[in-house]
C-alpha atoms as a PDB file:
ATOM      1  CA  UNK A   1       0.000   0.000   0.000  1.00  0.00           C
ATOM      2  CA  UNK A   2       1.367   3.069  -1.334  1.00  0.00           C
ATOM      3  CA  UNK A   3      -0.073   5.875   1.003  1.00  0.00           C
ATOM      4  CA  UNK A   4      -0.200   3.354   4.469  1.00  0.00           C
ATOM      5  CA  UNK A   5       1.107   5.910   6.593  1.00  0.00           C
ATOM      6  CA  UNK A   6      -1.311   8.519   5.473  1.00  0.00           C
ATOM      7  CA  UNK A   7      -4.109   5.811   5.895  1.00  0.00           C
ATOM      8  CA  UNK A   8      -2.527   5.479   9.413  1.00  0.00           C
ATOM      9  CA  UNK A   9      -3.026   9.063  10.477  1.00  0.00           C
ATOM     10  CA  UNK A  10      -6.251   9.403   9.223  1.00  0.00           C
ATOM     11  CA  UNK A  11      -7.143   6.409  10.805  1.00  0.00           C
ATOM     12  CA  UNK A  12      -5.892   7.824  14.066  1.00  0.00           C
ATOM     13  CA  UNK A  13      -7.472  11.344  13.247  1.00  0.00           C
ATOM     14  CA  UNK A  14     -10.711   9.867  12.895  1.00  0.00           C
ATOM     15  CA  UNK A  15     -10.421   7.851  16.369  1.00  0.00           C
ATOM     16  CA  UNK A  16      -9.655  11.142  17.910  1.00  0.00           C
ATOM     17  CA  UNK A  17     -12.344  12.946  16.501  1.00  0.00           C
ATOM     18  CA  UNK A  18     -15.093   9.964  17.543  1.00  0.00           C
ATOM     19  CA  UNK A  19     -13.725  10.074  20.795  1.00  0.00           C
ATOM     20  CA  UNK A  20     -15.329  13.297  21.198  1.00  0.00           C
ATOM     21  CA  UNK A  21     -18.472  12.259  19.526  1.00  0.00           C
ATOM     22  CA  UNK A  22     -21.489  10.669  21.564  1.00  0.00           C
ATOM     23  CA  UNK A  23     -20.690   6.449  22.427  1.00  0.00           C
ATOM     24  CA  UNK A  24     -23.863   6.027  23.943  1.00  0.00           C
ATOM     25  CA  UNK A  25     -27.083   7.671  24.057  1.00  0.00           C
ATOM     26  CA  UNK A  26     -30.556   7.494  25.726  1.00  0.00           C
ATOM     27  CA  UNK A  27     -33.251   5.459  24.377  1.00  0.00           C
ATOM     28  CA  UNK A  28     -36.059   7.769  22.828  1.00  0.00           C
ATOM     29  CA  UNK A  29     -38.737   6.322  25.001  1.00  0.00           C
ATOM     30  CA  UNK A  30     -36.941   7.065  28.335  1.00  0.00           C
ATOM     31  CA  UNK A  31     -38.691  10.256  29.813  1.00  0.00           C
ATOM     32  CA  UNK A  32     -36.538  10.557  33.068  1.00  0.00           C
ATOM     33  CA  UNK A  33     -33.891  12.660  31.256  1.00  0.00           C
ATOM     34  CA  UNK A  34     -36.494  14.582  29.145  1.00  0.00           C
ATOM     35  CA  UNK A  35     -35.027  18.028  30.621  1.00  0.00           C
ATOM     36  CA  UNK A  36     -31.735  17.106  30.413  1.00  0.00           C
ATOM     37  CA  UNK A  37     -29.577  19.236  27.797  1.00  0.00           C
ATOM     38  CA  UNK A  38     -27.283  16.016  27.260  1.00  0.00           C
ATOM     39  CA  UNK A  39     -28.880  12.852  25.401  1.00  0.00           C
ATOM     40  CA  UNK A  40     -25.309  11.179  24.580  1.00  0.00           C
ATOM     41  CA  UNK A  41     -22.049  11.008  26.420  1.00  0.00           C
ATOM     42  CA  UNK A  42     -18.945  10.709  24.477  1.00  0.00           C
ATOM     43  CA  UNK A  43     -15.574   9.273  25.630  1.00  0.00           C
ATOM     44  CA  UNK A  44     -14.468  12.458  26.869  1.00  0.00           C
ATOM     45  CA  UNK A  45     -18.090  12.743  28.923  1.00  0.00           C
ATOM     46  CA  UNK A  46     -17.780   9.512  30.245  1.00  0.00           C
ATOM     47  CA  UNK A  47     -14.153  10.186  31.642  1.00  0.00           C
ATOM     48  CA  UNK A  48     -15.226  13.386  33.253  1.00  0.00           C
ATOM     49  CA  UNK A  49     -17.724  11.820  35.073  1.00  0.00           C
ATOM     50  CA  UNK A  50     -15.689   9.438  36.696  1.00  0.00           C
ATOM     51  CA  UNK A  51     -14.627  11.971  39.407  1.00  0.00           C
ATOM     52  CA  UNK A  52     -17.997  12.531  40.149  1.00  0.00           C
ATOM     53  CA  UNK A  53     -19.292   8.860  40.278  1.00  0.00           C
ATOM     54  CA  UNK A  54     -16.121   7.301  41.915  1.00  0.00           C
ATOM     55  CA  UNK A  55     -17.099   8.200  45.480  1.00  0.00           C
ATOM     56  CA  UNK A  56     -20.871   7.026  44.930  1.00  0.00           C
ATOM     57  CA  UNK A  57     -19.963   3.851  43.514  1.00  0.00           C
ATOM     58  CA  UNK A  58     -16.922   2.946  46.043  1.00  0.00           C
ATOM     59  CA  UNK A  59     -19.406   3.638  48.575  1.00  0.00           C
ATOM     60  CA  UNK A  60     -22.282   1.231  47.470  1.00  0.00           C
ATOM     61  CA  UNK A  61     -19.093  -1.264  46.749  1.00  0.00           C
ATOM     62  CA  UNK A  62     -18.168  -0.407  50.078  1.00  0.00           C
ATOM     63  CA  UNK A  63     -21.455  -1.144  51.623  1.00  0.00           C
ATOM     64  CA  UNK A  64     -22.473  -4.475  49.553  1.00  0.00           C
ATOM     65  CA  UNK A  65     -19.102  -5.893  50.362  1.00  0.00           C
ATOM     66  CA  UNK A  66     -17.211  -5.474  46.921  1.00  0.00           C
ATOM     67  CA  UNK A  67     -14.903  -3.228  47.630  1.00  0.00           C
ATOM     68  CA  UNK A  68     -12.560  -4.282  44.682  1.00  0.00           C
ATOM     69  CA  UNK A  69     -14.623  -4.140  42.231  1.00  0.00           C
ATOM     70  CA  UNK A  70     -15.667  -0.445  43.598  1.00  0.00           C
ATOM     71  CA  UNK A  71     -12.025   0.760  42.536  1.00  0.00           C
ATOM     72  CA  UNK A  72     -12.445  -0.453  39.666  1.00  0.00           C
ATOM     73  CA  UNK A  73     -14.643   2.547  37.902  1.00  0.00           C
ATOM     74  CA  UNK A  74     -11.147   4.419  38.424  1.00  0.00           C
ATOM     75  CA  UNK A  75      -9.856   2.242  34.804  1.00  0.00           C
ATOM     76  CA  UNK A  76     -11.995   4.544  33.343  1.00  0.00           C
ATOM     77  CA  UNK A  77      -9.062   7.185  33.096  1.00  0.00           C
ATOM     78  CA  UNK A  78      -7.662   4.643  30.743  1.00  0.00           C
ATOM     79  CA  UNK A  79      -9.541   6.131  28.198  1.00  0.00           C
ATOM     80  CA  UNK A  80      -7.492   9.287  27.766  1.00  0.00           C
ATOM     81  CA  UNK A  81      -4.867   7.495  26.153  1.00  0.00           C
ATOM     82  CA  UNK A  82      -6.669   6.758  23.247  1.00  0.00           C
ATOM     83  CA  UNK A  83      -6.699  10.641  22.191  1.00  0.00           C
ATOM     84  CA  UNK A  84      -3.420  10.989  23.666  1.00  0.00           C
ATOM     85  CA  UNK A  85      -1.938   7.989  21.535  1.00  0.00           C
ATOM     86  CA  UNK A  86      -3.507   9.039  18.479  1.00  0.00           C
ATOM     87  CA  UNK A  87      -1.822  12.386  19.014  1.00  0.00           C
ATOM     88  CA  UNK A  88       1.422  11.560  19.700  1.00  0.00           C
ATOM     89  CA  UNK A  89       0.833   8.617  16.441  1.00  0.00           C
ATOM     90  CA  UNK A  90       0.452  11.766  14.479  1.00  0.00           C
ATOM     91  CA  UNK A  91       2.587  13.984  14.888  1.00  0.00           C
ATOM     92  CA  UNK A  92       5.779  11.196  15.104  1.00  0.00           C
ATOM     93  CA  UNK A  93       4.460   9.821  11.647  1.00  0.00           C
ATOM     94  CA  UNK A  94       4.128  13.591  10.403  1.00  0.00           C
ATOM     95  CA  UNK A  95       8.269  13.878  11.415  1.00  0.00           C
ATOM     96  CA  UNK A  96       8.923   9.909   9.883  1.00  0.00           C
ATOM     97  CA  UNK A  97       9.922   8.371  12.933  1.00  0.00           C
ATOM     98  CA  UNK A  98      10.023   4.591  13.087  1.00  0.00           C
ATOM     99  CA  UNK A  99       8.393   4.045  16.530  1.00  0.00           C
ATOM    100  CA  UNK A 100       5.230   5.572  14.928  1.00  0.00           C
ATOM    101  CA  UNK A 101       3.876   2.531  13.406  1.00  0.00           C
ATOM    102  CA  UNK A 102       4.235   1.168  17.037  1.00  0.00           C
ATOM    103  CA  UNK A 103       2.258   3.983  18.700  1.00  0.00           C
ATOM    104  CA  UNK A 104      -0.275   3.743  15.419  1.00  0.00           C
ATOM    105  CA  UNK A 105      -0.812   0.098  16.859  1.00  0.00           C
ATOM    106  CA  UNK A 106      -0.767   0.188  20.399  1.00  0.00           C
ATOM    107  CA  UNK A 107      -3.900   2.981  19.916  1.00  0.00           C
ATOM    108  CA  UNK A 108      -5.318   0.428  17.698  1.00  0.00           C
ATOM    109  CA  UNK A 109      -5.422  -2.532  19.527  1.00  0.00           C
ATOM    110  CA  UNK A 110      -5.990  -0.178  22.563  1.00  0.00           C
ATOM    111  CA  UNK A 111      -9.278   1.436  21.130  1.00  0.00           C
ATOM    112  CA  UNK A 112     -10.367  -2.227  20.058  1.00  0.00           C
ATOM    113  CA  UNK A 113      -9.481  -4.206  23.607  1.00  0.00           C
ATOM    114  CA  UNK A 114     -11.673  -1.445  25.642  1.00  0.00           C
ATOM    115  CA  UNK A 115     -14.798  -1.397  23.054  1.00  0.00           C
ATOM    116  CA  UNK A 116     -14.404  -5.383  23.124  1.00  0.00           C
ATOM    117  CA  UNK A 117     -14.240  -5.589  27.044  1.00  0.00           C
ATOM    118  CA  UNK A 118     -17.063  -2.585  27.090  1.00  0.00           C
ATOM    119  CA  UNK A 119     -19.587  -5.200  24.594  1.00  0.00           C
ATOM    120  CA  UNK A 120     -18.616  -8.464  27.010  1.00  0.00           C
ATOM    121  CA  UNK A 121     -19.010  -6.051  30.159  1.00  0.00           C
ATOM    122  CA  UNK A 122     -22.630  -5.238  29.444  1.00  0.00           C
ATOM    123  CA  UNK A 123     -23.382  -8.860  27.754  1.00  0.00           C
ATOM    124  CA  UNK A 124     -22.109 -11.161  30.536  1.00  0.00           C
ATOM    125  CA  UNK A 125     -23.880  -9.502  33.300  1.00  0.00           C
ATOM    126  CA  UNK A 126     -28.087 -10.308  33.371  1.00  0.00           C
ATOM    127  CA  UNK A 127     -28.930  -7.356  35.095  1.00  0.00           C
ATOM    128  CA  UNK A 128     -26.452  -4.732  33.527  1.00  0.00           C
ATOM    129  CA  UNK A 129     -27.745  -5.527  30.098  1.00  0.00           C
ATOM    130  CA  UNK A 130     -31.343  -5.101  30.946  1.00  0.00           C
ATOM    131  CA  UNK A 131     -30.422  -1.469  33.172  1.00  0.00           C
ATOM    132  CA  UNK A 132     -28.553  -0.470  29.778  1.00  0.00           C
ATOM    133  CA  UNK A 133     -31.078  -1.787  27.260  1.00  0.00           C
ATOM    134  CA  UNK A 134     -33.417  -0.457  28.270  1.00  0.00           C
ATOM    135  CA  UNK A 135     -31.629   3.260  29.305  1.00  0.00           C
ATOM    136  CA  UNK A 136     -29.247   3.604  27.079  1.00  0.00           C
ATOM    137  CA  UNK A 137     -28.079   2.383  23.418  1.00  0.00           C
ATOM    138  CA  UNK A 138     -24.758   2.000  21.937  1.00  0.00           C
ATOM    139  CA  UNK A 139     -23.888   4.492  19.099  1.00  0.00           C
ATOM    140  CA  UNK A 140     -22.934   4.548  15.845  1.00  0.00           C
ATOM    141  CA  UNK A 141     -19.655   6.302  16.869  1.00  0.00           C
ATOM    142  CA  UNK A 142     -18.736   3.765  19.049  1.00  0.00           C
ATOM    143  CA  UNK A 143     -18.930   0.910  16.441  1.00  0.00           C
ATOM    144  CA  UNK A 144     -16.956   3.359  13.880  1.00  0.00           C
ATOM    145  CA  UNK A 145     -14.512   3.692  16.151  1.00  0.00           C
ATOM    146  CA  UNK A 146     -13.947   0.353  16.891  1.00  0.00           C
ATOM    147  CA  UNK A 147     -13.864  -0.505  12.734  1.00  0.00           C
ATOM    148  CA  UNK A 148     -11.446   2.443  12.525  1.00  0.00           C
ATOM    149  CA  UNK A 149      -9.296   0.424  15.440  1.00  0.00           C
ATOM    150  CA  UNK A 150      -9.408  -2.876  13.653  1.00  0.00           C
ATOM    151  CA  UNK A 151      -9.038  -1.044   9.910  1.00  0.00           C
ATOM    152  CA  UNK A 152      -5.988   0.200  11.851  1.00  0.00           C
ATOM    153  CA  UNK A 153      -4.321  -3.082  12.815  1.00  0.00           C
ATOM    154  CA  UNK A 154      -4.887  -5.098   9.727  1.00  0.00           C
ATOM    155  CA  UNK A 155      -3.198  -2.134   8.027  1.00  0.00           C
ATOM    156  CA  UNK A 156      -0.646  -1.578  10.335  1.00  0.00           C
ATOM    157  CA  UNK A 157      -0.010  -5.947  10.022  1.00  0.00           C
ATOM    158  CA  UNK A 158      -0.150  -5.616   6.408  1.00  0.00           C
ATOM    159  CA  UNK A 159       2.553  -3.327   6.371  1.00  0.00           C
ATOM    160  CA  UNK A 160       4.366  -5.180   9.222  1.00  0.00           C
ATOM    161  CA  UNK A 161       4.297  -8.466   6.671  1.00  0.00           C
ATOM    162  CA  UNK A 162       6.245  -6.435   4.171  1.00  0.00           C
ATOM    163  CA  UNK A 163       8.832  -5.396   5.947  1.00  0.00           C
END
């Protein structure tokens, strides 16, 4: 492929950009948020809220004796390094350094591990999936970002087979 490292950045580019767009929004039959300016929350949305829902959730983990699984909402700050990597993929492809195809691909596989483990979260759990059925609904800018992440890799492995 002739132009894989411009494919790579605009790969990146457009995981950045979705990252900002709405992942999940409210069903249109759900009145409860009906006043609420906000229908979707984005990656970046999501992350911001963690600060505010960490204490409330560590408490009821607290209090129903999982106090593990309470800490765990604080992973959520994981997902800053998908804008950050796609950055930082960017601009060292834009100066020709060799460690971008490695930063290209660790936001790749990074974007498509968290969507993966966000599908099985909500799946594997009874109750979860009927609270976010019925709330909430995935968007399509989640599932274009996750193509854009596995676009990414079989790119960035095609061009790893050449070498």
């Amino acid at each position: 492929m002739k132009y894989r490292q411009t494919v790579l950045m605009a790969l990146s580019l457009g995981i950045i950009i979705l990252f900002f767009m709405p992942w999940v929004v409210m069903q249109e039959g759900f009145d409860m948020f009906a006043e609420s300016e906000n229908s979707g929350y984005s990656g970046f949305e999501l992350v911001r809220g963690i600060q505010y829902a960490a204490p409330l959730v560590s408490s009821f983990g607290n209090a129903y004796g999982f106090p593990l699984a309470s800490k765990l909402i604080y992973l959520g700050y994981v997902l800053w390094l998908i804008p950050i990597l796609g950055i930082l993929a960017i601009v060292l492809s834009g100066l020709r350094n060799r460690a971008a195809y490695r930063i290209h691909r660790i936001q790749f596989i990074g974007v498509v591990v968290l969507g993966v483990l966000a599908v099985v979260g909500v799946s594997v759990n009874a109750d979860i999936r009927e609270l976010y059925t019925s709330v909430l609904s995935t968007s399509l800018f989640f599932w274009l970002m996750l193509t854009f992440g596995l676009l990414g890799i079989l790119v960035s492995l095609k061009q790893e087979k050449k070498r």
